[in-house]
Protein backbone atom coordinates (compact mmCIF):
# COMPACT_ATOMS: atom_id res chain seq x y z
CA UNK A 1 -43.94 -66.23 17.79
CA UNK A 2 -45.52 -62.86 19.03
CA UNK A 3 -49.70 -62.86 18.91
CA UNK A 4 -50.81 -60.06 16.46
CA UNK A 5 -51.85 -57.48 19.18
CA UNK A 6 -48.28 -57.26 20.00
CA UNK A 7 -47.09 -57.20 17.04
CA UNK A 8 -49.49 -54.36 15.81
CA UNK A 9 -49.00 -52.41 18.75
CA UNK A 10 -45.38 -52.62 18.19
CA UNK A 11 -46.04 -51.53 14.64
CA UNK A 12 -48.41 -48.75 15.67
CA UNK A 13 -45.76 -47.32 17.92
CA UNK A 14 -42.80 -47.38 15.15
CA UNK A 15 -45.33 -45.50 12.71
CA UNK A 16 -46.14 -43.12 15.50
CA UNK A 17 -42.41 -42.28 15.76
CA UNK A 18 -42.02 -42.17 11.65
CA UNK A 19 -44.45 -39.15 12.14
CA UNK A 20 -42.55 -37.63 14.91
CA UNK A 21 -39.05 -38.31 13.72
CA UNK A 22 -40.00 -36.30 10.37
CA UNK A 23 -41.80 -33.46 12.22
CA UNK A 24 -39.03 -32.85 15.16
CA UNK A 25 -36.34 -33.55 11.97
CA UNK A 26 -34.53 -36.39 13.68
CA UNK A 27 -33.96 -37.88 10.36
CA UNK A 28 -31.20 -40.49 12.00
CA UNK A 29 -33.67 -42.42 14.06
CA UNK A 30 -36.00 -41.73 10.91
CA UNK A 31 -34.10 -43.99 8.43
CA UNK A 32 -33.62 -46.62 11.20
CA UNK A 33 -37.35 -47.43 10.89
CA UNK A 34 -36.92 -48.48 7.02
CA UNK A 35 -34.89 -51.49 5.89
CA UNK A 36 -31.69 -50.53 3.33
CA UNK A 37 -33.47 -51.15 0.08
CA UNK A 38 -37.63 -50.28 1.01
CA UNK A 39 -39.97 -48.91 -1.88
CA UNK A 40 -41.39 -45.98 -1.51
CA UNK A 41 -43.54 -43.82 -3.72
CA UNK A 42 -45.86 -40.56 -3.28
CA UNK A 43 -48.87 -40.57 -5.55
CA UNK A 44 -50.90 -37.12 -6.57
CA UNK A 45 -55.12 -37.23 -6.09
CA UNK A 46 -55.20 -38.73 -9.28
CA UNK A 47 -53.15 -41.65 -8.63
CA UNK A 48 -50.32 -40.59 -10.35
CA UNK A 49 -46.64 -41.25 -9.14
CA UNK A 50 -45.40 -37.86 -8.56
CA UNK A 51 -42.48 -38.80 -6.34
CA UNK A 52 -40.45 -42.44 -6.23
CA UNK A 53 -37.37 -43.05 -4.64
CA UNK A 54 -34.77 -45.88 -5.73
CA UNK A 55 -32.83 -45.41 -2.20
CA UNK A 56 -33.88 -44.91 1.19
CA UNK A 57 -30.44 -42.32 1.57
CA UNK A 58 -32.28 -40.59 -1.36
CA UNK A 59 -35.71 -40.72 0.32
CA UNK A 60 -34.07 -39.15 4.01
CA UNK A 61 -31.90 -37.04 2.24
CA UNK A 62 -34.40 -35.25 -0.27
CA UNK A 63 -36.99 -35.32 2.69
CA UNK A 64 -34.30 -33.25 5.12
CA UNK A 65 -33.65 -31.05 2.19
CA UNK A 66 -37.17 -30.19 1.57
CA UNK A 67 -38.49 -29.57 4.60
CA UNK A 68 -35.18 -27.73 6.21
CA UNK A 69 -37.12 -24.98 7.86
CA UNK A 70 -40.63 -25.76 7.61
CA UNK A 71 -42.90 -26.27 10.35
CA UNK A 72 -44.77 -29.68 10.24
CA UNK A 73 -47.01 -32.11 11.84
CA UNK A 74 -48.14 -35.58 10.87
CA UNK A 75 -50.61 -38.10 11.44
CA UNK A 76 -51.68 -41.33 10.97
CA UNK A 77 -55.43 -42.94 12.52
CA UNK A 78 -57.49 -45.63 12.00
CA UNK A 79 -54.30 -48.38 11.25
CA UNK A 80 -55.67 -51.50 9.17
CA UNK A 81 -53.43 -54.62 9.88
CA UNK A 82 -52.83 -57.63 8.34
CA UNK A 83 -50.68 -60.13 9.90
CA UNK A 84 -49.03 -62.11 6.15
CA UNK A 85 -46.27 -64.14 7.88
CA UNK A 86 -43.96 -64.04 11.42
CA UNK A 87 -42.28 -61.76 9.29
CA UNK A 88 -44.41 -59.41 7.10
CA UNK A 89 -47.33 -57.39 8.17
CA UNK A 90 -49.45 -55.04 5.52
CA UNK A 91 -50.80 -51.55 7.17
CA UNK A 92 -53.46 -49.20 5.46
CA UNK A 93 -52.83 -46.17 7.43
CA UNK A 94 -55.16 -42.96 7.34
CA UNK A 95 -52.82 -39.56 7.00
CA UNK A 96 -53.14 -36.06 7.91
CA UNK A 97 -50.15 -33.51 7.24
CA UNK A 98 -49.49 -29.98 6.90
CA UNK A 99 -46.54 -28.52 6.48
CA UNK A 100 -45.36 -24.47 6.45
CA UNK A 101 -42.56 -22.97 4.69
CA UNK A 102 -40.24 -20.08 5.32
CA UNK A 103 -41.99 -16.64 4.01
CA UNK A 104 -38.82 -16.27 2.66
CA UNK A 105 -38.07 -19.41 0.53
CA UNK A 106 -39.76 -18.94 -3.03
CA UNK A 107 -38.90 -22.06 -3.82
CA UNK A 108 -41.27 -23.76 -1.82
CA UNK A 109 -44.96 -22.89 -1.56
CA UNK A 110 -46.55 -21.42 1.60
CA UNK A 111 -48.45 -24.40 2.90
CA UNK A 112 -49.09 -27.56 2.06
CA UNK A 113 -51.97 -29.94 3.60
CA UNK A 114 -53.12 -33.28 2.49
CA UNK A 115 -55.18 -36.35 3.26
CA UNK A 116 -54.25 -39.81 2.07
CA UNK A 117 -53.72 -43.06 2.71
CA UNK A 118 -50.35 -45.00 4.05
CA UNK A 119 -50.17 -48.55 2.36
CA UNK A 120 -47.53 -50.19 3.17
CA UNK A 121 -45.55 -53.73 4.26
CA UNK A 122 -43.71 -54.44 7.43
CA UNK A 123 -40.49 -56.71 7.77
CA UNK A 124 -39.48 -58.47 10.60
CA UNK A 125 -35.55 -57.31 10.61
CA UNK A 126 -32.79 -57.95 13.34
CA UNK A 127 -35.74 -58.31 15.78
CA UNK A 128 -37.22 -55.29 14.61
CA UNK A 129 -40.25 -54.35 12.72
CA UNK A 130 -38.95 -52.29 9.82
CA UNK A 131 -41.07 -50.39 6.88
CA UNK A 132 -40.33 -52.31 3.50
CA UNK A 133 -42.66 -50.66 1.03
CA UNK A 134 -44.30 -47.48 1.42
CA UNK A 135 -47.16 -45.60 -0.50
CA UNK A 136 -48.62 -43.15 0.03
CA UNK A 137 -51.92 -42.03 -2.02
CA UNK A 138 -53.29 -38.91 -1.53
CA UNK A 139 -57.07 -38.06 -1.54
CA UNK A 140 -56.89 -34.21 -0.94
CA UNK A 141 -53.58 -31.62 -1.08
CA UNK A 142 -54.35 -28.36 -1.29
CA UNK A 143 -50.97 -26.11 -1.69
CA UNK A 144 -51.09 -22.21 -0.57
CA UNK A 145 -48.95 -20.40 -2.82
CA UNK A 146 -47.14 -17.41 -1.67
CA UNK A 147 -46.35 -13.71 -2.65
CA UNK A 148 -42.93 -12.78 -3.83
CA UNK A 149 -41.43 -10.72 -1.22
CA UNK A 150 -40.05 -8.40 -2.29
């Protein structure tokens, strides 16, 4: 059995790589770090599900979609762990993103940044720690709306 430190630090890494694989749109190596059937939700300042997914190939594939073109960065700090079996680890992760859209693209507003909070449960999978829930719970977004161009 791995001690906890490794185990977090393993865990650490793999959420440091969620971030990266979403802002450098490797969304391949992104859906590796989820098992086949995770659950994942996005909830609004108020606490409010806004956004709930009932398949991780719906999760990448609506990410990829909405964020063709944009400009992002995320990231995570200040990682809570809780060691629940070998197997299962809960993380409380604090989140930063901000994301830019196309000047062209009024379907999508200008900016988006938020502030939240990552809770979510880690499974021990083919010798690989892999994300099994995910929500995330946002304290602050604050979306820039654009001008039509015209």
């Amino acid at each position: 059995m791995q001690d906890d430190n490794q185990v977090f630090h393993e865990i650490e890494t793999r959420k440091a790589r969620y971030c990266r694989y979403i802002d450098t749109k490797q969304w391949d190596e992104f859906q590796e770090l989820f098992l086949n059937e995770p659950y994942i939700r996005f909830m609004d300042t108020e606490g409010q599900t806004i956004h709930a997914f009932a398949s991780l190939d719906d999760f990448v594939t609506t990410s990829a979609r909405y964020l063709e073109g944009a400009q992002t960065i995320h990231q995570v700090h200040n990682a809570e762990m809780e060691r629940v079996s070998d197997r299962e680890v809960n993380a409380i992760w604090s989140m930063e993103d901000y994301l830019v859209f196309p000047r062209v693209d009024q379907t999508r507003p200008a900016s988006m940044h938020g502030y939240g909070h990552y809770h979510e449960t880690w499974h021990l999978e083919g010798g690989e720690w892999r994300i099994a829930r995910l929500e995330l719970r946002r304290t602050i977004l604050e979306i820039a709306s654009k001008e039509r161009v015209q």
